[in-house]
C-alpha atoms as a PDB file:
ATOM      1  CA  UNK A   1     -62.745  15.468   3.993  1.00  0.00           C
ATOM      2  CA  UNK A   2     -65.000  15.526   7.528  1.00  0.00           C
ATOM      3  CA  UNK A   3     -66.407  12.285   8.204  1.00  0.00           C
ATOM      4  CA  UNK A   4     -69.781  11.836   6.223  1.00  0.00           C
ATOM      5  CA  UNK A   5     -72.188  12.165   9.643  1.00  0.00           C
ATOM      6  CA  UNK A   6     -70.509  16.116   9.792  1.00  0.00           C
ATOM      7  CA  UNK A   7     -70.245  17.132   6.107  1.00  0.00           C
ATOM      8  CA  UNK A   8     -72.270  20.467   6.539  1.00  0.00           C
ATOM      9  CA  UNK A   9     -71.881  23.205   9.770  1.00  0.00           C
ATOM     10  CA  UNK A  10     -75.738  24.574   9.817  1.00  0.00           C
ATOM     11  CA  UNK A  11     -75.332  27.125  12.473  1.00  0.00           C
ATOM     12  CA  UNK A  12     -73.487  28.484  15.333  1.00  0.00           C
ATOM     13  CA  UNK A  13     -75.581  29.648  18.127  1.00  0.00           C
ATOM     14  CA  UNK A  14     -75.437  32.604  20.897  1.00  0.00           C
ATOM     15  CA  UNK A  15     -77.592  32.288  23.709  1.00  0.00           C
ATOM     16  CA  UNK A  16     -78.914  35.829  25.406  1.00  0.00           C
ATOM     17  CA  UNK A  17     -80.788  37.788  27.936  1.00  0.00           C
ATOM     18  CA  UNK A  18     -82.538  40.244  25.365  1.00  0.00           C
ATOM     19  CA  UNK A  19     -83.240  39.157  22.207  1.00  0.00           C
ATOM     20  CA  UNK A  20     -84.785  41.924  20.602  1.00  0.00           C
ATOM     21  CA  UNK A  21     -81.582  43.826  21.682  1.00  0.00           C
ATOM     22  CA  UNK A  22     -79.122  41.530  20.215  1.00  0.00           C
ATOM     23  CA  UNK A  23     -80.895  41.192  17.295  1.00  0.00           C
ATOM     24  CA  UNK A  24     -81.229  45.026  16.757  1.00  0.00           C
ATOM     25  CA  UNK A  25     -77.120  44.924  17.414  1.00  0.00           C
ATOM     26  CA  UNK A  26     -76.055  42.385  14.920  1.00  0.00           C
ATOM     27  CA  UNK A  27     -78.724  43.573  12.034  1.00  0.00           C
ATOM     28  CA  UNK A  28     -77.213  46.770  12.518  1.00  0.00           C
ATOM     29  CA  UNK A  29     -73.351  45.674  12.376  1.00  0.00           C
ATOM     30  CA  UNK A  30     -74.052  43.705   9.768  1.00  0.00           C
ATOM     31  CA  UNK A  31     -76.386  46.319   7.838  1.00  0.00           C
ATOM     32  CA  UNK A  32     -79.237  43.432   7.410  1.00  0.00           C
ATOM     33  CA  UNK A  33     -82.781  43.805   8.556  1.00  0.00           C
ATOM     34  CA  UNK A  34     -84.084  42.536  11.811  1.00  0.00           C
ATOM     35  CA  UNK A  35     -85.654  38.823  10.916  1.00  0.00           C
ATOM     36  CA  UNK A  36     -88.796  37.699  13.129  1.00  0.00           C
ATOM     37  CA  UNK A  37     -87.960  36.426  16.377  1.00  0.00           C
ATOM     38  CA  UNK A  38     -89.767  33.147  16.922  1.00  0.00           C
ATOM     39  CA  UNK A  39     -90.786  31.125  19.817  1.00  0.00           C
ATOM     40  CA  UNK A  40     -90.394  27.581  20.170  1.00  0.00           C
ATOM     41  CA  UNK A  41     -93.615  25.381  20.998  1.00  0.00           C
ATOM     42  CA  UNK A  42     -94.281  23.616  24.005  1.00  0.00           C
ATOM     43  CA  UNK A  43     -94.012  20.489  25.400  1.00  0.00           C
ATOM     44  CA  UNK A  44     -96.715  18.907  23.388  1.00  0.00           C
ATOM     45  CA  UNK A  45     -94.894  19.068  20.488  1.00  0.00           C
ATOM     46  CA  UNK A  46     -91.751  19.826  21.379  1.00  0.00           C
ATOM     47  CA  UNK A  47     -91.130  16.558  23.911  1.00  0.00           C
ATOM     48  CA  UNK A  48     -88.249  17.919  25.029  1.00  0.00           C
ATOM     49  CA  UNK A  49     -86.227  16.597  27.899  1.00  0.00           C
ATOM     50  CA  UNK A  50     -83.126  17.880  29.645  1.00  0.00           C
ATOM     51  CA  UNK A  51     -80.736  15.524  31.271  1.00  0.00           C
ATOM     52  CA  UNK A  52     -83.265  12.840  30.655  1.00  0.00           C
ATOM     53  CA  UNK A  53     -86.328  14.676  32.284  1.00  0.00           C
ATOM     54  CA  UNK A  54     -89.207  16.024  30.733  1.00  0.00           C
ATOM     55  CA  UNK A  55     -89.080  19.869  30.243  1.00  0.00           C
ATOM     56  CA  UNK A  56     -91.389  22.586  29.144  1.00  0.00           C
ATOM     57  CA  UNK A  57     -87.949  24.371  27.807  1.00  0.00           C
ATOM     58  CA  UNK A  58     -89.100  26.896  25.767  1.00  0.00           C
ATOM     59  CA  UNK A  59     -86.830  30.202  23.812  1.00  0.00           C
ATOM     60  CA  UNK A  60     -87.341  32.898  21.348  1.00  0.00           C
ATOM     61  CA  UNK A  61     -85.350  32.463  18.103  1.00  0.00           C
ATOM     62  CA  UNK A  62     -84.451  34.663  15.544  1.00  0.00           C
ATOM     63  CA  UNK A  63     -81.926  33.778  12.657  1.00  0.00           C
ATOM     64  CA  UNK A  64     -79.452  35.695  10.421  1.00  0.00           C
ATOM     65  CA  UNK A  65     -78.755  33.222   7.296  1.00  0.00           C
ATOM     66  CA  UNK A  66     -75.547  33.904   5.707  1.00  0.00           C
ATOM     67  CA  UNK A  67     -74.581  31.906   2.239  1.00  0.00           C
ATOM     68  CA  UNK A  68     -72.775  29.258   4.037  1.00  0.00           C
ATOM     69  CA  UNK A  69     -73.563  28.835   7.573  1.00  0.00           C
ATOM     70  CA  UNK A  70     -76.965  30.571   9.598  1.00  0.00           C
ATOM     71  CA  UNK A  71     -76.430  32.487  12.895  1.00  0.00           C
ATOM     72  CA  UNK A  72     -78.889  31.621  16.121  1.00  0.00           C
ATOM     73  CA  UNK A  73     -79.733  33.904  18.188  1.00  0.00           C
ATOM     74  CA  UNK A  74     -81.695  32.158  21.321  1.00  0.00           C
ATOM     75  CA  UNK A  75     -83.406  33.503  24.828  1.00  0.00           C
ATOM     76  CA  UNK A  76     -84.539  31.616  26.948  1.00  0.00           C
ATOM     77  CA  UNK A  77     -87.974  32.164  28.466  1.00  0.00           C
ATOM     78  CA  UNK A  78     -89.149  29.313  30.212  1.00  0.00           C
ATOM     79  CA  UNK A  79     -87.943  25.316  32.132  1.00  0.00           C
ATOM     80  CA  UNK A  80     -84.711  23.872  32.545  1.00  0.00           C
ATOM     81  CA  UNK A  81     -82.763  23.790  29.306  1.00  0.00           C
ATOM     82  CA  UNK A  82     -79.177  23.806  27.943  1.00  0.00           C
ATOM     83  CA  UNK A  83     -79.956  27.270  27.174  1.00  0.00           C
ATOM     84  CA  UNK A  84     -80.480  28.602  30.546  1.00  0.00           C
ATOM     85  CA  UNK A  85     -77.711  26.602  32.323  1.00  0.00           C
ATOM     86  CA  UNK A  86     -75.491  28.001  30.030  1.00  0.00           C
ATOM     87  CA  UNK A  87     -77.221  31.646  30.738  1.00  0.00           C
ATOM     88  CA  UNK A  88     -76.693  31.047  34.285  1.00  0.00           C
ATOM     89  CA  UNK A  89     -73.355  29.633  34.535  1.00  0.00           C
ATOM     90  CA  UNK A  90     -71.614  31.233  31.731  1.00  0.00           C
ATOM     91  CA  UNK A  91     -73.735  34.272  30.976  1.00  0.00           C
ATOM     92  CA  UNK A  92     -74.151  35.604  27.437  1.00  0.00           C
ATOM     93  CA  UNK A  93     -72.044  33.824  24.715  1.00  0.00           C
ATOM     94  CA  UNK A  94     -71.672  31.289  22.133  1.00  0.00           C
ATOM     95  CA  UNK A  95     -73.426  28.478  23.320  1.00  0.00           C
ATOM     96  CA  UNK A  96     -73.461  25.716  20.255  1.00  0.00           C
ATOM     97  CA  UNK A  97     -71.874  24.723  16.635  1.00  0.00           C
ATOM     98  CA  UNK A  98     -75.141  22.644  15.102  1.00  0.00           C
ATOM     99  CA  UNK A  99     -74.506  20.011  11.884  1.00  0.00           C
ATOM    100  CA  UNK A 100     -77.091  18.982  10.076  1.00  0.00           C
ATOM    101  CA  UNK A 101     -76.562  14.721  10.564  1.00  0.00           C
ATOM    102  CA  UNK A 102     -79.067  12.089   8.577  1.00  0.00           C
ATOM    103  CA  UNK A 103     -77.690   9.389  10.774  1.00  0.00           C
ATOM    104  CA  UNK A 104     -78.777  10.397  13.777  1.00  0.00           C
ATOM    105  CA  UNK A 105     -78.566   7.073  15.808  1.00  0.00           C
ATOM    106  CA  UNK A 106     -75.209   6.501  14.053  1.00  0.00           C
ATOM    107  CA  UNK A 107     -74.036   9.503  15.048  1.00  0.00           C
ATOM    108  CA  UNK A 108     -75.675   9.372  18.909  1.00  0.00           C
ATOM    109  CA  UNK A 109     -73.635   6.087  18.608  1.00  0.00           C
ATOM    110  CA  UNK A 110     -70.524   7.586  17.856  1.00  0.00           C
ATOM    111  CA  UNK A 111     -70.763  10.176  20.533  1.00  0.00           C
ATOM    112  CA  UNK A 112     -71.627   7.773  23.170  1.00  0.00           C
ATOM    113  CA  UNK A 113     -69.012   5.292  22.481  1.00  0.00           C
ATOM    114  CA  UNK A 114     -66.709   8.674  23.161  1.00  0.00           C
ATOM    115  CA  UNK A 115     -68.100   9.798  26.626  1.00  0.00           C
ATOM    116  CA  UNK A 116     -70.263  12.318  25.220  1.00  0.00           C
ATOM    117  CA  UNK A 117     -74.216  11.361  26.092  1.00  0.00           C
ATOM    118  CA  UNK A 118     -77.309  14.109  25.192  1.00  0.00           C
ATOM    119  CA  UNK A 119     -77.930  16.527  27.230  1.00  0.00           C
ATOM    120  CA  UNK A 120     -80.948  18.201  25.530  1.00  0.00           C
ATOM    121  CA  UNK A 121     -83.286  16.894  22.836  1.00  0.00           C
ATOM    122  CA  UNK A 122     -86.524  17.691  21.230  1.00  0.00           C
ATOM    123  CA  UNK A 123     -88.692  18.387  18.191  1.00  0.00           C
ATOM    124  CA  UNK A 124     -89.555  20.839  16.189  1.00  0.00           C
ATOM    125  CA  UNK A 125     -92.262  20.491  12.753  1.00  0.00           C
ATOM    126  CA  UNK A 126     -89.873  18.877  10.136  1.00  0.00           C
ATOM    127  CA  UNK A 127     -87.124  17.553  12.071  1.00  0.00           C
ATOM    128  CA  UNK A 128     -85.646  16.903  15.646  1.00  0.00           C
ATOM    129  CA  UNK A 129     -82.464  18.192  17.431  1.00  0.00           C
ATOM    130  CA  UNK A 130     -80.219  17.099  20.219  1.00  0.00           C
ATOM    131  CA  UNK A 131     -77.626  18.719  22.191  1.00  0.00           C
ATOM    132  CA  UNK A 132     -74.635  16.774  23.410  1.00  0.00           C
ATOM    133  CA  UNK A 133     -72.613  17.549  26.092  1.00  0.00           C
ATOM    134  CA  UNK A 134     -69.539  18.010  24.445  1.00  0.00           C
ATOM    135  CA  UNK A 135     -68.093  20.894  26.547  1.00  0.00           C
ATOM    136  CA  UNK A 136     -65.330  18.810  28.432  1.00  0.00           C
ATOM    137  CA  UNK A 137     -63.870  16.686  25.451  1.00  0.00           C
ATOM    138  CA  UNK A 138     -64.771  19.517  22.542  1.00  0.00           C
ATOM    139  CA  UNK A 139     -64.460  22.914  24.535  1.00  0.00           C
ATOM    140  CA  UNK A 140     -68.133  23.827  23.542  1.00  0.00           C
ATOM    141  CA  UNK A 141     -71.937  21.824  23.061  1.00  0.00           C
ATOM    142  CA  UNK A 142     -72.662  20.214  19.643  1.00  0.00           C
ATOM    143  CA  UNK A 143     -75.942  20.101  18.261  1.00  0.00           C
ATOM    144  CA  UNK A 144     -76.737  17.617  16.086  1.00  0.00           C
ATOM    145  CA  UNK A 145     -80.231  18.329  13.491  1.00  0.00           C
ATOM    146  CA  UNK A 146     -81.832  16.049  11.678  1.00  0.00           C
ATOM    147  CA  UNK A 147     -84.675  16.677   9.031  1.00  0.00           C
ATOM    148  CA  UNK A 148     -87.406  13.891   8.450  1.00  0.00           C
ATOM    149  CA  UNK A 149     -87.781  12.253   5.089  1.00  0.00           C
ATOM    150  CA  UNK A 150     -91.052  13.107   3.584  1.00  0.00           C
END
């Protein structure tokens, strides 16, 4: 059994140039329809910082839920992010495997005390996520999400 702190995958994540293309391609491979495509707020509410900075990082979403794990589709439009580095070093691809974590600081904890700090980190209404830059020890970035008690 996976260690309480990554008991559930949420999502796996491809980061793109075109969004409304991609998401035409995999609704039609898939035979689904094409779900909204989102864009994430700005600094304001967001807070987000990249490598410790401040950003005004900012990306058009669209999802694909499946019954046991949700495809992310992102494009960046806008301030340094994890997203675009990854756009401009690696190109298209898949950028991140997210798990939904309750113990966040436990889990930040764990990471650190393995030579993996955040890279990327931010909120969005209901919750907060943060990237870790887990590429060297893991082979790809981890995203850890965590939903606020009510």
């Amino acid at each position: 059994m996976a260690d309480e702190k990554f008991k559930r995958v949420a999502q796996i994540c491809i980061v793109v140039r075109d969004i409304e293309k991609a998401r035409s391609e995999w609704a039609k491979l898939l035979g689904v329809k094409e779900n909204p495509i989102s864009e994430t707020e700005g600094y304001e509410v967001t807070h987000a910082t990249f490598k410790g900075k401040p950003t005004k990082a900012r990306a058009k979403l669209t999802f694909f839920p499946f019954e046991n794990i949700v495809l992310e589709i992102i494009e960046p439009i806008g301030g340094p992010s994890t997203w675009q580095q990854f756009l401009d070093e690696k190109g298209e691809g898949l950028h991140h495997i997210a798990f939904q974590v309750e113990d966040l600081d436990g889990t930040l904890e764990k990471f650190g005390k393995e030579g993996i700090d955040v890279e990327q980190k931010g909120d969005y209404r209901g919750g907060c996520y943060t990237y870790v830059d887990s590429k060297a020890k893991l082979g790809c970035i981890i995203e850890l999400l965590h939903s606020y008690k009510e």
